[in-house]
N, C-alpha and C. Protein backbone atom coordinates (compact mmCIF):
# COMPACT_ATOMS: atom_id res chain seq x y z
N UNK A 1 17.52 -19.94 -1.99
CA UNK A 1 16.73 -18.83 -1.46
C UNK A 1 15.29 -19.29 -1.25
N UNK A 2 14.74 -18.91 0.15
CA UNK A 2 13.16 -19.34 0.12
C UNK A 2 12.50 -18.48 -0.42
N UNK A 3 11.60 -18.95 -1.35
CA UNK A 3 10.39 -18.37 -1.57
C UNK A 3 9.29 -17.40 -0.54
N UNK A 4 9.02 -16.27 -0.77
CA UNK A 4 8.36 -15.56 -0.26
C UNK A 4 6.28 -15.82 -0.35
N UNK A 5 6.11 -16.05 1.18
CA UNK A 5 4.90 -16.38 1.70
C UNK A 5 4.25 -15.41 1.39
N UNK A 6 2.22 -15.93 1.56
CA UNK A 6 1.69 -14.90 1.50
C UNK A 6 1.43 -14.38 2.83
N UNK A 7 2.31 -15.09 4.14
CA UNK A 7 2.06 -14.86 5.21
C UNK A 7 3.42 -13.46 5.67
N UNK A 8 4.41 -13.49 4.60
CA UNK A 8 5.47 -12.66 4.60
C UNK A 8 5.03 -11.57 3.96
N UNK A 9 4.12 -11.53 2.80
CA UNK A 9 3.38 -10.18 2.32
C UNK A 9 2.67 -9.68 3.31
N UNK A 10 2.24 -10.42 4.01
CA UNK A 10 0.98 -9.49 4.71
C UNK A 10 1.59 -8.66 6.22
N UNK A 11 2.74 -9.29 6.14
CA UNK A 11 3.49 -8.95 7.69
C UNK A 11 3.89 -7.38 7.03
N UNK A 12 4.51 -7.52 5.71
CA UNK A 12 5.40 -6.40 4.87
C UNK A 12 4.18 -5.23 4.67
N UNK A 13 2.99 -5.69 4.51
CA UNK A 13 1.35 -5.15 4.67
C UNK A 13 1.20 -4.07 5.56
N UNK A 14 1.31 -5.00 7.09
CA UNK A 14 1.48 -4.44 7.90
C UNK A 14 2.42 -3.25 8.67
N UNK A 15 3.79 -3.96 8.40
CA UNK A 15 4.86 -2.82 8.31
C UNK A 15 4.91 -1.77 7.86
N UNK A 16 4.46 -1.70 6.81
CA UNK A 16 4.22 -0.06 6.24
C UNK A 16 3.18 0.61 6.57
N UNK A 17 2.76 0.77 7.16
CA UNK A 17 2.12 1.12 8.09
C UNK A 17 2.39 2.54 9.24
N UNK A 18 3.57 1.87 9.40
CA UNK A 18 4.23 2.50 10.54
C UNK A 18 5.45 3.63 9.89
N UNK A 19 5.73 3.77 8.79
CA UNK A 19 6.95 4.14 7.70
C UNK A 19 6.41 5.20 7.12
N UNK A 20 7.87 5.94 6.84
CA UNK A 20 7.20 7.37 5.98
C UNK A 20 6.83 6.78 4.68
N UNK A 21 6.03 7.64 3.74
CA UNK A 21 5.02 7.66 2.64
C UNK A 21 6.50 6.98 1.47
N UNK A 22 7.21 7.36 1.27
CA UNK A 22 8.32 7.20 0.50
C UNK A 22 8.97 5.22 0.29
N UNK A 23 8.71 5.59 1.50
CA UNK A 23 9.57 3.86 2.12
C UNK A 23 8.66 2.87 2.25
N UNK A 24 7.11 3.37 2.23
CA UNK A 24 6.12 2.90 2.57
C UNK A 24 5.97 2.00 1.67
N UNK A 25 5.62 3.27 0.30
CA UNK A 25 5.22 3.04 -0.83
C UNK A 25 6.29 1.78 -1.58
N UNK A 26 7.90 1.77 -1.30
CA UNK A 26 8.77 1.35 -1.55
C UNK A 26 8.35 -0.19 -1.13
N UNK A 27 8.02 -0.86 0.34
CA UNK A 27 7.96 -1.84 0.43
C UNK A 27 7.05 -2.24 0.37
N UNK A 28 5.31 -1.62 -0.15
CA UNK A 28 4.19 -2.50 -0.39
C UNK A 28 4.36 -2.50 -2.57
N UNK A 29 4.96 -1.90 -3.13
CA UNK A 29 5.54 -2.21 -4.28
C UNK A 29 6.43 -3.64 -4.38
N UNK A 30 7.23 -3.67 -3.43
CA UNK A 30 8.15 -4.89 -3.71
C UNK A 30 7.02 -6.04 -2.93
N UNK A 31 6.24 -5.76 -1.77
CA UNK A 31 5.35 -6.98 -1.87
C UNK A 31 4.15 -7.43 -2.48
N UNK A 32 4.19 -6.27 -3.53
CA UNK A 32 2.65 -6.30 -4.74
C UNK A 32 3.58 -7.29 -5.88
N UNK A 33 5.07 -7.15 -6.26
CA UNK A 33 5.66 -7.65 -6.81
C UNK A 33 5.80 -9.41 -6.08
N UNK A 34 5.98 -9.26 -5.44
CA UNK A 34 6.13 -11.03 -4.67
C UNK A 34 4.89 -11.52 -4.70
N UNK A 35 3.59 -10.72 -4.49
CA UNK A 35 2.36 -11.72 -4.82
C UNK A 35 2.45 -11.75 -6.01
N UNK A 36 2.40 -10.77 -6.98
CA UNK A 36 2.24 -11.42 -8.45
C UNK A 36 3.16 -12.57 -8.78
N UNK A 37 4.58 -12.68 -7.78
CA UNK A 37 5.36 -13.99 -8.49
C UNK A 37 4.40 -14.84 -7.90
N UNK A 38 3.76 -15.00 -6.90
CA UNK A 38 3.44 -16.49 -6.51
C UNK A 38 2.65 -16.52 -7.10
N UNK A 39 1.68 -15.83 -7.71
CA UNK A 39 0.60 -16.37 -8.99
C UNK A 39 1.05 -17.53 -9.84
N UNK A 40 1.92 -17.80 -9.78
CA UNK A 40 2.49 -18.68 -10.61
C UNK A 40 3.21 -20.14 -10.04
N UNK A 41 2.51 -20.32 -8.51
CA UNK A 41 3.21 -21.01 -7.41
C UNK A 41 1.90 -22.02 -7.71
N UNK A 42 1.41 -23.12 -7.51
CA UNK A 42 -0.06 -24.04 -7.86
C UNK A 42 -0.29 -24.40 -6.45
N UNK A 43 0.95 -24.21 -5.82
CA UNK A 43 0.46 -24.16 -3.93
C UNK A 43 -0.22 -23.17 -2.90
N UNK A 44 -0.15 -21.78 -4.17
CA UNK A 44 -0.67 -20.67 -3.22
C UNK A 44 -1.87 -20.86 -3.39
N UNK A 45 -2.98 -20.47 -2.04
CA UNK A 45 -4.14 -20.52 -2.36
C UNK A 45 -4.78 -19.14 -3.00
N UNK A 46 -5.15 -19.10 -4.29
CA UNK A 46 -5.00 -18.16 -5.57
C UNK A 46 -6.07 -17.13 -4.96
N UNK A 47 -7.42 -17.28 -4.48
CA UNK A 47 -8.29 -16.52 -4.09
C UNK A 47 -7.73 -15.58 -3.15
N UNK A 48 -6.84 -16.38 -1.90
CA UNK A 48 -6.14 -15.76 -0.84
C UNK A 48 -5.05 -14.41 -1.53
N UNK A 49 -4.81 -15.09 -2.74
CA UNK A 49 -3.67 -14.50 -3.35
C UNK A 49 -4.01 -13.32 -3.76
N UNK A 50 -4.98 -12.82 -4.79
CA UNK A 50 -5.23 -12.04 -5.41
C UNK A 50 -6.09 -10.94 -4.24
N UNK A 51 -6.93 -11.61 -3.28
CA UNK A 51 -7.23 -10.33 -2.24
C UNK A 51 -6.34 -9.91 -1.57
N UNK A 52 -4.97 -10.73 -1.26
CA UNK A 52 -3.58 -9.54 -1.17
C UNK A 52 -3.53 -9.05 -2.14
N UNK A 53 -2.91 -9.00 -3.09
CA UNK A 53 -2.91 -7.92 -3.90
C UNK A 53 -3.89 -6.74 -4.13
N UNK A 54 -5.02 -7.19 -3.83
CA UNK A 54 -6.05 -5.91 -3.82
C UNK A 54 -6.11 -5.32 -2.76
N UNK A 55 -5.27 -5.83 -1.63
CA UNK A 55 -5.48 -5.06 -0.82
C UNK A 55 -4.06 -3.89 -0.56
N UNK A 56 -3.38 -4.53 -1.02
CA UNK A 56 -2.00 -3.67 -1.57
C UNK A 56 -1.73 -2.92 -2.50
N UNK A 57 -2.85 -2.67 -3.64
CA UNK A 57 -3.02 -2.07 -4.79
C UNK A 57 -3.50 -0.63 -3.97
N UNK A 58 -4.82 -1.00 -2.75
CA UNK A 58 -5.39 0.21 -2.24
C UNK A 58 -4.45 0.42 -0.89
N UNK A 59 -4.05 -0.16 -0.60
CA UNK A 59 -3.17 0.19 0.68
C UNK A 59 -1.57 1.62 -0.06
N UNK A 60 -1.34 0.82 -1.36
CA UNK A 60 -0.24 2.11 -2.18
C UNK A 60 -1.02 3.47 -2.64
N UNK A 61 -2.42 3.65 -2.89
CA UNK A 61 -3.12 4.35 -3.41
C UNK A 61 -3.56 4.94 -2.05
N UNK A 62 -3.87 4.31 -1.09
CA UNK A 62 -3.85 5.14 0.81
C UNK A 62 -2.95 5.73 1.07
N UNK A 63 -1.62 5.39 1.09
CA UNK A 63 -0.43 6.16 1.33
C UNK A 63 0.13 7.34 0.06
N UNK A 64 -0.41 6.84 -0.59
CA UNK A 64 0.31 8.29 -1.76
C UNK A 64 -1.13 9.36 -1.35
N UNK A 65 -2.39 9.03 -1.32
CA UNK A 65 -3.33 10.05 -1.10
C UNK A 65 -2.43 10.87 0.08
N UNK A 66 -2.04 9.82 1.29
CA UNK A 66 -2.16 10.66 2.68
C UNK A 66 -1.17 11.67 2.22
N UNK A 67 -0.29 11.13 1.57
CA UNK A 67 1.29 12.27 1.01
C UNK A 67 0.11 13.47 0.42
N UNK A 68 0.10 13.34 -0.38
CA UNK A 68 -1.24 14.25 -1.19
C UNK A 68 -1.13 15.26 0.12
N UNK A 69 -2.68 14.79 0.25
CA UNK A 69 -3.37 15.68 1.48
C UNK A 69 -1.90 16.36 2.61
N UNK A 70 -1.09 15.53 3.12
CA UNK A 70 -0.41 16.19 4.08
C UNK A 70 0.81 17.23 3.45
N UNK A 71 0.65 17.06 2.31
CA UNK A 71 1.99 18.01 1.76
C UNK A 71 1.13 19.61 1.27
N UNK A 72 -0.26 19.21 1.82
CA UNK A 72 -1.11 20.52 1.40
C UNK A 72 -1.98 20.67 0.47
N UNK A 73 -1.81 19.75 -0.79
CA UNK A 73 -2.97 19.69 -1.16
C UNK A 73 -4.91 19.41 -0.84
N UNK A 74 -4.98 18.99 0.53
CA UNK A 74 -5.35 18.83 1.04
C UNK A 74 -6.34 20.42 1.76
N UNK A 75 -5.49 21.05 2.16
CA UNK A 75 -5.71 22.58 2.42
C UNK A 75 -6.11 23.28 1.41
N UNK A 76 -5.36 22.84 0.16
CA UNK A 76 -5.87 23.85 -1.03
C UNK A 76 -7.21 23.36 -1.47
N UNK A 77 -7.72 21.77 -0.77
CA UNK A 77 -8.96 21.11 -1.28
C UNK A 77 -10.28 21.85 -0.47
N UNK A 78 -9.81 22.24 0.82
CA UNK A 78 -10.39 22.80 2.12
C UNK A 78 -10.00 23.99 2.70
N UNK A 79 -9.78 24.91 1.92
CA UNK A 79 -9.75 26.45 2.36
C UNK A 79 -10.41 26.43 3.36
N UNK A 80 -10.03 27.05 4.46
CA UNK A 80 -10.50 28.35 5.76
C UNK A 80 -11.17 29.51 5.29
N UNK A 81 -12.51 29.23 5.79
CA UNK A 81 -13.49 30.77 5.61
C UNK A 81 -12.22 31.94 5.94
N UNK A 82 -10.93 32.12 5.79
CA UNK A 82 -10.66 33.34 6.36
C UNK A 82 -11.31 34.31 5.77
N UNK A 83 -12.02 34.71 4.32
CA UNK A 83 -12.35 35.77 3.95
C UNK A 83 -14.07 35.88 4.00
N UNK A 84 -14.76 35.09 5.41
CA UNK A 84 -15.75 35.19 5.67
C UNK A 84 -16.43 36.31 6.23
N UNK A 85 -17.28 36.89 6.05
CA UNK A 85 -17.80 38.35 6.77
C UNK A 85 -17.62 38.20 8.26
């Protein structure tokens, strides 16, 4: 089995992107999991490494907000003057 790139995380990065919040969340988890294995690779370049992961830590924390906000909490954050004079 080949080993998973950090050029294959960032594609999987990208992909979710486009995916509902559920499935989203599903495949930037399994590629937050594949960078932490290559932490342990002496070929990955480690700096490169760990700003994927930070950027996948906030990219899972972007998509669960947007769920948030679009399932309505969001509305209950931002009431409508309806009971404005």
């Amino acid at each position: 089995m080949t080993e998973t790139t950090l050029e294959d995380v960032e594609r999987s990065l990208d992909r979710a992107t486009d995916l509902e919040t559920e499935e989203a969340v599903s495949v930037l988890r399994t590629a937050r999991q594949d960078v932490a294995d290559l932490g342990s690779n002496p070929d990955v370049d480690e700096q490169r490494r760990r700003e994927l992961e930070d950027r996948l830590d906030q990219r899972i924390r972007e998509v669960k907000e947007r769920d948030a906000y679009d399932s309505g909490l969001g509305a209950a954050m931002n009431p409508e003057d309806d009971e404005a004079p």
